[in-house]
N, C-alpha and C. Protein backbone atom coordinates (compact mmCIF):
# COMPACT_ATOMS: atom_id res chain seq x y z
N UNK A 1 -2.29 -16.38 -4.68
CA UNK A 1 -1.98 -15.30 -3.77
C UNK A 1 -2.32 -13.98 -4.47
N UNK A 2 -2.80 -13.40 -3.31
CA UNK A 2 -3.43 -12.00 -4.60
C UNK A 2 -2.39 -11.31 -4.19
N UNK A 3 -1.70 -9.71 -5.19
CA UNK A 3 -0.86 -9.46 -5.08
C UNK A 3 -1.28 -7.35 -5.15
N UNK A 4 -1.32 -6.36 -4.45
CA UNK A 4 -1.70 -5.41 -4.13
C UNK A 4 -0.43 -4.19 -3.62
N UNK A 5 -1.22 -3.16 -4.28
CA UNK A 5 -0.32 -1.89 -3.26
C UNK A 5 -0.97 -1.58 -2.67
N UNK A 6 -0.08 -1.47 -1.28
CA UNK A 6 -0.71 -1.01 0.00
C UNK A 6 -0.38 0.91 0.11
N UNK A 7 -1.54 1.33 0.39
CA UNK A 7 -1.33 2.95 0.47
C UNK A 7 -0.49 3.19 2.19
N UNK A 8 0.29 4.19 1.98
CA UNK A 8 1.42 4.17 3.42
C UNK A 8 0.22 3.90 4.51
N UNK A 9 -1.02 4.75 4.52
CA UNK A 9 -1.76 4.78 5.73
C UNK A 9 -2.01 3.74 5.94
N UNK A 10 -2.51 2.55 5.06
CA UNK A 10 -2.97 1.11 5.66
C UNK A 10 -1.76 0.10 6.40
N UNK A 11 -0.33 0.56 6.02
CA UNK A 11 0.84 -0.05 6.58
C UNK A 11 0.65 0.42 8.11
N UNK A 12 0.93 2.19 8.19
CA UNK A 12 0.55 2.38 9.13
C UNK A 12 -0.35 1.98 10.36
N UNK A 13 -1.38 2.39 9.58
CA UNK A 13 -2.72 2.03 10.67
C UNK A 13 -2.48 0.57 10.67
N UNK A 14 -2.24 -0.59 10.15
CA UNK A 14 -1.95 -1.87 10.14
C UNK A 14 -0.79 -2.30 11.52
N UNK A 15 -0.18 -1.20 11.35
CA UNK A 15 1.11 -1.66 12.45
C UNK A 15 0.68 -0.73 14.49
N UNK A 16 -0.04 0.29 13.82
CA UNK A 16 -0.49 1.27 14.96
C UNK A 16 -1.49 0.58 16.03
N UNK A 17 -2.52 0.15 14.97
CA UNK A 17 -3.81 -0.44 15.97
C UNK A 17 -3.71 -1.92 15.15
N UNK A 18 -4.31 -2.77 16.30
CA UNK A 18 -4.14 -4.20 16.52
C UNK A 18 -5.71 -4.45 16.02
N UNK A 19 -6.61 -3.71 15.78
CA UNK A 19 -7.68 -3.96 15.23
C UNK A 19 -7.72 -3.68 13.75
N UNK A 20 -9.03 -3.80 13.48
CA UNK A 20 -9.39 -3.36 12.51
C UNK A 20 -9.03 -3.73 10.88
N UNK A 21 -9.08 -3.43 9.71
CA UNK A 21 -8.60 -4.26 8.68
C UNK A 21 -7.49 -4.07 7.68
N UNK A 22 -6.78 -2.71 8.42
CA UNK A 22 -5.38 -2.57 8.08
C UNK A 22 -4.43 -3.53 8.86
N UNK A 23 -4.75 -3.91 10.07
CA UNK A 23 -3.97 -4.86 10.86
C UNK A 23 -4.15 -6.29 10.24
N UNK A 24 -4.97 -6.39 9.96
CA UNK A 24 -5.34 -7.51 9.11
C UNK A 24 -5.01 -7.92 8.40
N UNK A 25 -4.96 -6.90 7.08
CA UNK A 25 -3.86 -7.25 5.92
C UNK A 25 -2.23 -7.28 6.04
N UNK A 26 -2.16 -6.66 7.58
CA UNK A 26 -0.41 -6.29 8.20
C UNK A 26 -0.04 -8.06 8.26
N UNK A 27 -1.30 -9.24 9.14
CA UNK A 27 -1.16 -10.32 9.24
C UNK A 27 -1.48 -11.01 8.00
N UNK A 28 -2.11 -10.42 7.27
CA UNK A 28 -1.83 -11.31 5.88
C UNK A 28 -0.82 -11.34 4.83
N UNK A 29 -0.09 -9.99 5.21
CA UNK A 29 1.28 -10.11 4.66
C UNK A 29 2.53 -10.94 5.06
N UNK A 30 2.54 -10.81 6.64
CA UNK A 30 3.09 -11.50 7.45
C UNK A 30 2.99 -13.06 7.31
N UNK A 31 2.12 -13.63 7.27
CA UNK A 31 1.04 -14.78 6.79
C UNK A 31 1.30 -14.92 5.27
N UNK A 32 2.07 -14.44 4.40
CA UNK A 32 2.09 -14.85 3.17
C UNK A 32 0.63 -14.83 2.06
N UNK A 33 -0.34 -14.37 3.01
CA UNK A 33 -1.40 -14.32 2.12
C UNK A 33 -2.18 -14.20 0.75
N UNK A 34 -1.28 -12.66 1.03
CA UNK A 34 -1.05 -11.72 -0.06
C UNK A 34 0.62 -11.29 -0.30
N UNK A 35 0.27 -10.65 -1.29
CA UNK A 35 1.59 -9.38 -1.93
C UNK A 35 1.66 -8.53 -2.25
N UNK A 36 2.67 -7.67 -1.44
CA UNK A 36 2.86 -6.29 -1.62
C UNK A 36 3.28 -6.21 -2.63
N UNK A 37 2.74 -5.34 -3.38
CA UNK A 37 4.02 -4.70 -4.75
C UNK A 37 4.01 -3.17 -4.30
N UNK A 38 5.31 -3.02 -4.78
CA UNK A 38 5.93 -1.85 -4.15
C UNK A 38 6.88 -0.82 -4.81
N UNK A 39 7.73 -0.02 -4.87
CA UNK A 39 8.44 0.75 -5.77
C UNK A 39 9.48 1.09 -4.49
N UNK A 40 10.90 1.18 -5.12
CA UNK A 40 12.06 1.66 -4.36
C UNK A 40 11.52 3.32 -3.85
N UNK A 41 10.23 3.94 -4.01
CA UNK A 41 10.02 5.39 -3.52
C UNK A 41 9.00 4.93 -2.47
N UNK A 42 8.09 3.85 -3.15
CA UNK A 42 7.29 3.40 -2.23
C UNK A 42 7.59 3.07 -0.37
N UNK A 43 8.81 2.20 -0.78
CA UNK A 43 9.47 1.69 0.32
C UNK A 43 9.77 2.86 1.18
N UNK A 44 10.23 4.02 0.17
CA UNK A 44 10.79 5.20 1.58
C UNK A 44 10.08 5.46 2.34
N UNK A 45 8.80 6.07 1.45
CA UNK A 45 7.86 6.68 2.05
C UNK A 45 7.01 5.87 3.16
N UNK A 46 7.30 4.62 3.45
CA UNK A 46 6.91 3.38 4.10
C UNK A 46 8.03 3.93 5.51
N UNK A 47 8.96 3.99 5.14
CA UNK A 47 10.28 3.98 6.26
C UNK A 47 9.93 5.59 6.93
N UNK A 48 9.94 6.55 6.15
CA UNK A 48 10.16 7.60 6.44
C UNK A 48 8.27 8.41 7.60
N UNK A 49 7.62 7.87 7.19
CA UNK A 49 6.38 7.89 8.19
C UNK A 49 6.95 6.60 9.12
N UNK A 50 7.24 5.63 8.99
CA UNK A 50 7.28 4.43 10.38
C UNK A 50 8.32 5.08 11.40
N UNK A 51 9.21 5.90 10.81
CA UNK A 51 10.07 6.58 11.72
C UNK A 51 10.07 8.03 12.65
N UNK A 52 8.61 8.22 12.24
CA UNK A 52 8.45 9.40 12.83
C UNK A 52 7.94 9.27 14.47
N UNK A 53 8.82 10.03 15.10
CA UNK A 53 8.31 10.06 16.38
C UNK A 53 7.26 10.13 17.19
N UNK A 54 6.15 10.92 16.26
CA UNK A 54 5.28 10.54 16.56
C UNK A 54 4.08 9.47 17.13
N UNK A 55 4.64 8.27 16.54
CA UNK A 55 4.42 6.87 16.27
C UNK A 55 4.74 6.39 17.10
N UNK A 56 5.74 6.34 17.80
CA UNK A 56 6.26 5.51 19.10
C UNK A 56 6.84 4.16 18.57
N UNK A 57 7.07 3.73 17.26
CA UNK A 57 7.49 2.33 16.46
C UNK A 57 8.75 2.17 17.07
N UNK A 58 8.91 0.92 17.59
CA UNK A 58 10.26 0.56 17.95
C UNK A 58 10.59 0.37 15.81
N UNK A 59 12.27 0.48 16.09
CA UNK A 59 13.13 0.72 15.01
C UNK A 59 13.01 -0.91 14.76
N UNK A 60 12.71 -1.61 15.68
CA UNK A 60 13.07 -3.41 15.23
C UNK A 60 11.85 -3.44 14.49
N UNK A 61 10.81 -3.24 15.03
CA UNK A 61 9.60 -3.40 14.28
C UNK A 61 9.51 -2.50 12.90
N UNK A 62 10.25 -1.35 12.64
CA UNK A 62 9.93 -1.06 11.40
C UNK A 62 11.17 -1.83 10.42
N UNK A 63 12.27 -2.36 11.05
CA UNK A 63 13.41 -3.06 10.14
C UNK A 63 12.24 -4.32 9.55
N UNK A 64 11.64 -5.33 10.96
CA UNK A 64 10.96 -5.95 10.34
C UNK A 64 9.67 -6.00 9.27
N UNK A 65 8.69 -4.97 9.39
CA UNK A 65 8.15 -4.61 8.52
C UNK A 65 8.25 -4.44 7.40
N UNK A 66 9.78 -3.61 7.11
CA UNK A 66 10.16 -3.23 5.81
C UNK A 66 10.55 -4.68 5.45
N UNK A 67 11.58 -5.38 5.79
CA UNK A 67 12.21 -6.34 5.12
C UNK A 67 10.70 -7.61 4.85
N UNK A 68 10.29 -7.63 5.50
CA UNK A 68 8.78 -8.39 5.30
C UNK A 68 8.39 -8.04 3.76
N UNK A 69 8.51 -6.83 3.53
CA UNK A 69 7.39 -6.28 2.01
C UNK A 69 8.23 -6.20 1.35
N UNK A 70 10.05 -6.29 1.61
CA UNK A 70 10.79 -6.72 0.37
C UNK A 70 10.80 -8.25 0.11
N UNK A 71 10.63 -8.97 1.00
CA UNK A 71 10.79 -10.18 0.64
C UNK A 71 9.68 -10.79 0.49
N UNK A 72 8.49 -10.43 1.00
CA UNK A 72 7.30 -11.09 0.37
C UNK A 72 7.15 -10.22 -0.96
N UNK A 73 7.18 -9.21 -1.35
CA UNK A 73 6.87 -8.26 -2.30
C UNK A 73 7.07 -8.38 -3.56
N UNK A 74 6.66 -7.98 -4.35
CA UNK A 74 6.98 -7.71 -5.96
C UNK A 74 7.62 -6.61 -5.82
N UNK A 75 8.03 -5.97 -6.75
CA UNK A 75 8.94 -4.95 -7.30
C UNK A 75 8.10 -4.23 -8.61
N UNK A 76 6.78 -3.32 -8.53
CA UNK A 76 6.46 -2.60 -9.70
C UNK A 76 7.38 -2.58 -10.92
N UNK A 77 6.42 -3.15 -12.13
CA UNK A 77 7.32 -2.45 -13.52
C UNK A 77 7.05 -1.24 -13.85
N UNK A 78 7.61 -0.82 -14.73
CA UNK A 78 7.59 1.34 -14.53
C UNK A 78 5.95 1.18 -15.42
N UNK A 79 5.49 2.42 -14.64
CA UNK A 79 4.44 2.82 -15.49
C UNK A 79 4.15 4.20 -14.63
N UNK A 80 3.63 5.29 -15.66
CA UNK A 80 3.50 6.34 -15.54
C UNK A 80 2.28 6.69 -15.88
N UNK A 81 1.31 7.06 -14.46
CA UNK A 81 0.05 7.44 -15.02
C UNK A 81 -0.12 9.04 -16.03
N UNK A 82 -1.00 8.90 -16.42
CA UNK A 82 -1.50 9.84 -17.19
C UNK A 82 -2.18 10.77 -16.54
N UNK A 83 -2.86 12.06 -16.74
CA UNK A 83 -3.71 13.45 -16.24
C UNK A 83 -2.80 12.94 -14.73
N UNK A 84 -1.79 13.51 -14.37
CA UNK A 84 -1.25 13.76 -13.38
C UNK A 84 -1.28 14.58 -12.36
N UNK A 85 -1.72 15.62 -13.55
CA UNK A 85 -2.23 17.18 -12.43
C UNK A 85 -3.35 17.19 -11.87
N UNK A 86 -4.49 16.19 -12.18
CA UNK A 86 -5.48 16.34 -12.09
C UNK A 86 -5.63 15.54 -10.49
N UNK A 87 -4.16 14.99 -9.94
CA UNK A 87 -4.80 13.77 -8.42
C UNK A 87 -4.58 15.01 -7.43
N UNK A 88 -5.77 14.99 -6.53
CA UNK A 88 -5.55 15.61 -5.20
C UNK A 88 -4.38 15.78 -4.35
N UNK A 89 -3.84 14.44 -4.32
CA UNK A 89 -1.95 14.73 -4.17
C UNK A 89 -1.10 13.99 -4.91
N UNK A 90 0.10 15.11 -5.67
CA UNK A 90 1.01 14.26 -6.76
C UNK A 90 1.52 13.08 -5.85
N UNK A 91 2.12 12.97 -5.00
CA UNK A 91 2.55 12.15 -3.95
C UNK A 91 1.91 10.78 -3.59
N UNK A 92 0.52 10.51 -4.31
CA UNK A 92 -0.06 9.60 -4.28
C UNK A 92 0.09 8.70 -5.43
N UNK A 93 1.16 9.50 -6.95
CA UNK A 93 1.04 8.84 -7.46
C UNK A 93 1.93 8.09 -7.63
N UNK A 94 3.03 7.72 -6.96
CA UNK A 94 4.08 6.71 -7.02
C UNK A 94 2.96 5.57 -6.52
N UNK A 95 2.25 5.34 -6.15
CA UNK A 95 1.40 4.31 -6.03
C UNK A 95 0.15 3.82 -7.16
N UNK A 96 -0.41 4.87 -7.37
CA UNK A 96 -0.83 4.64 -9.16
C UNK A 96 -0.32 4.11 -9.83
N UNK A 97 1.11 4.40 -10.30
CA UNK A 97 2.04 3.81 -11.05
C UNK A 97 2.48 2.92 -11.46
N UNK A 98 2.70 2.34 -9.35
CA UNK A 98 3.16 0.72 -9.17
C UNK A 98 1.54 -0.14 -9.53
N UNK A 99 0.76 0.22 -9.15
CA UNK A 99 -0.63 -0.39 -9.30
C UNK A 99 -0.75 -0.33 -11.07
N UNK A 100 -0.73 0.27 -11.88
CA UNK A 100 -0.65 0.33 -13.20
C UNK A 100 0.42 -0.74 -13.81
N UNK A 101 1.77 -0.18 -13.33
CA UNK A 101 2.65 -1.49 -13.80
C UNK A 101 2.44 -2.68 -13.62
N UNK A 102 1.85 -3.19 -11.98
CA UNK A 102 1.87 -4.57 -11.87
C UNK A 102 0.44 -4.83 -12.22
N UNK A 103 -0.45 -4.13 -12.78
CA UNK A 103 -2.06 -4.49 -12.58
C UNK A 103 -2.73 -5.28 -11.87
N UNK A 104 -2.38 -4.14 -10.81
CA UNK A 104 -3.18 -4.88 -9.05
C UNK A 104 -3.80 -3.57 -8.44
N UNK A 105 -4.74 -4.33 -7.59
CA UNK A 105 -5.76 -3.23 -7.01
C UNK A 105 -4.60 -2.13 -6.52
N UNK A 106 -5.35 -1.32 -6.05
CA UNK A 106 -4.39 -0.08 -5.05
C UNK A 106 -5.36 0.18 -3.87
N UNK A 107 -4.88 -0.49 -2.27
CA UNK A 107 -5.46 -0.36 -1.50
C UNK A 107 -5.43 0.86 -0.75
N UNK A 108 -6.03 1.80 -0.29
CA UNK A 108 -6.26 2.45 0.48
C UNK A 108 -7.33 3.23 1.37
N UNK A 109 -6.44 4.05 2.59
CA UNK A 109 -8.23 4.44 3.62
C UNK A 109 -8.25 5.64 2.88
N UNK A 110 -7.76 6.57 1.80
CA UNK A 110 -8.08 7.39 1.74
C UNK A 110 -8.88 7.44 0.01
N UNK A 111 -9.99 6.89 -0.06
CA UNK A 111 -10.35 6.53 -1.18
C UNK A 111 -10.84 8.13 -2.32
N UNK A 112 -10.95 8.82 -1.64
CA UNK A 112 -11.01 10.21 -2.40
C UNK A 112 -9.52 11.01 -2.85
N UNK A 113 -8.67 10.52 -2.61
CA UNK A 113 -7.38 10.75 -2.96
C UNK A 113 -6.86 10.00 -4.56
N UNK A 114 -7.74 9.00 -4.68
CA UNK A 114 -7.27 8.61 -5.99
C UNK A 114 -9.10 8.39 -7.05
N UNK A 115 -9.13 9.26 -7.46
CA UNK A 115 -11.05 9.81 -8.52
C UNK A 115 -10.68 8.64 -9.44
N UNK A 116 -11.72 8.00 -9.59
CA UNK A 116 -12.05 7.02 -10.53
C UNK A 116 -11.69 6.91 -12.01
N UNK A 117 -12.28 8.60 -12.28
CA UNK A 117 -11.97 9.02 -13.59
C UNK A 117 -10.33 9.11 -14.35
N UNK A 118 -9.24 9.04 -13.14
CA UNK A 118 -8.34 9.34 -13.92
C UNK A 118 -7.47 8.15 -13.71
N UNK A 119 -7.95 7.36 -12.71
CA UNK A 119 -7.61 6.01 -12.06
C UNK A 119 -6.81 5.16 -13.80
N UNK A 120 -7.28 5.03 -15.04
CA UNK A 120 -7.03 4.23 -15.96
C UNK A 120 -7.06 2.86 -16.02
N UNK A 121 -8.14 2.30 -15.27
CA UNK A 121 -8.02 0.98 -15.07
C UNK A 121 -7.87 0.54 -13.70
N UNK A 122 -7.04 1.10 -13.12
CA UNK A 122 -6.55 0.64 -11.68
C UNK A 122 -7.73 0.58 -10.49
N UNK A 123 -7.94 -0.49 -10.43
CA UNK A 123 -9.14 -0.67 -9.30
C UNK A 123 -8.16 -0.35 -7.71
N UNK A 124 -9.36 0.44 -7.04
CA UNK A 124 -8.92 1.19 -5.95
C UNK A 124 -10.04 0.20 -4.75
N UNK A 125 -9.51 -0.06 -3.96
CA UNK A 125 -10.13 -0.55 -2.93
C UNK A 125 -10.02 -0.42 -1.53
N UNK A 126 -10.61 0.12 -0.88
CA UNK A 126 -10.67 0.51 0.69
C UNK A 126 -10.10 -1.09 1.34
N UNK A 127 -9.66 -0.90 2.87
CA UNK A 127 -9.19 -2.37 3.36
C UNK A 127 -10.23 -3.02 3.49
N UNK A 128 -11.28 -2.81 3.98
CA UNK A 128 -12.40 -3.71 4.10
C UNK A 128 -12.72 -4.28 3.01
N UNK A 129 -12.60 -3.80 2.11
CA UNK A 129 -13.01 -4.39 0.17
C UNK A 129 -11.67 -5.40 0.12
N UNK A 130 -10.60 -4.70 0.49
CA UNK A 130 -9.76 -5.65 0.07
C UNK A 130 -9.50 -7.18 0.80
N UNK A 131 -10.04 -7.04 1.93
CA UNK A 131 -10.17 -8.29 2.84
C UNK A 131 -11.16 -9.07 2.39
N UNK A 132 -12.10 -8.36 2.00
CA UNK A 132 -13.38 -9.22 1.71
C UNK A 132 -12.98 -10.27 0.00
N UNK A 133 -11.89 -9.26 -0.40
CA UNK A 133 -11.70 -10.39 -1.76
C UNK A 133 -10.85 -11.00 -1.83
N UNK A 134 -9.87 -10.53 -0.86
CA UNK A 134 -8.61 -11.73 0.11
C UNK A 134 -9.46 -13.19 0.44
N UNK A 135 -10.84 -12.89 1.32
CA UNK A 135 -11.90 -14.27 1.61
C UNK A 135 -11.97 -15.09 0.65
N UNK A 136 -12.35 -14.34 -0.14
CA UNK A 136 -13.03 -15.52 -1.50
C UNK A 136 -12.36 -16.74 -1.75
């Protein structure tokens, strides 16, 4: 089972639209496929966008969601990236972190949000990349 952090937008877009390859990995989590690894900040920030009104999310569907990625999920060990100042948003890096601690890809749609250069190892992969190595 491969085991990954999911960036909030791919949860999102995974739960929003029924297409495409954030929904995909939404059913491969669901499906046991894969694994989320995740961080107790991670999780908020998971809750705290699924609850925005904007969204129209029934509250059952985000209870189930969440409890889905605690119980299929890992739990990040601490790790603290390095050149911190240098990411487009600090806020992205509670996900660096968890991806550093557990040394697993870090999926996301916003692939210019996390530069290669300061990445330290952490392979970054768009959903389509990450489905395609889910196949293998």
């Amino acid at each position: 089972m491969i085991a990954a952090v999911f960036d909030t937008n791919v949860i999102v877009s995974g739960i929003l639209s029924p297409e495409g390859a954030p929904s995909r990995i939404m059913e491969a989590i669901f499906d046991g496929f894969c694994r989320p690894v995740f961080s107790d900040v991670i999780l908020m920030e998971y809750e705290e966008l699924l609850i925005r009104p904007m969204f129209f999310i029934a509250q059952k569907r985000i209870e189930t969601v969440l409890s889905t990625v605690r119980k299929a999920g890992l739990i990040a060990p601490f790790a603290h990236a390095r050149h911190r100042d240098k990411f487009p948003d600090a806020g992205d890096l509670v996900f660096v972190d968890a991806a550093m601690g557990a040394n697993v890809p870090l999926v996301t749609g916003n692939l210019r949000h996390f530069p290669a250069q300061w990445m330290q190892g952490v392979r970054v992969l768009s959903p389509k990349a990450f489905l395609e190595m889910l196949m293998v």
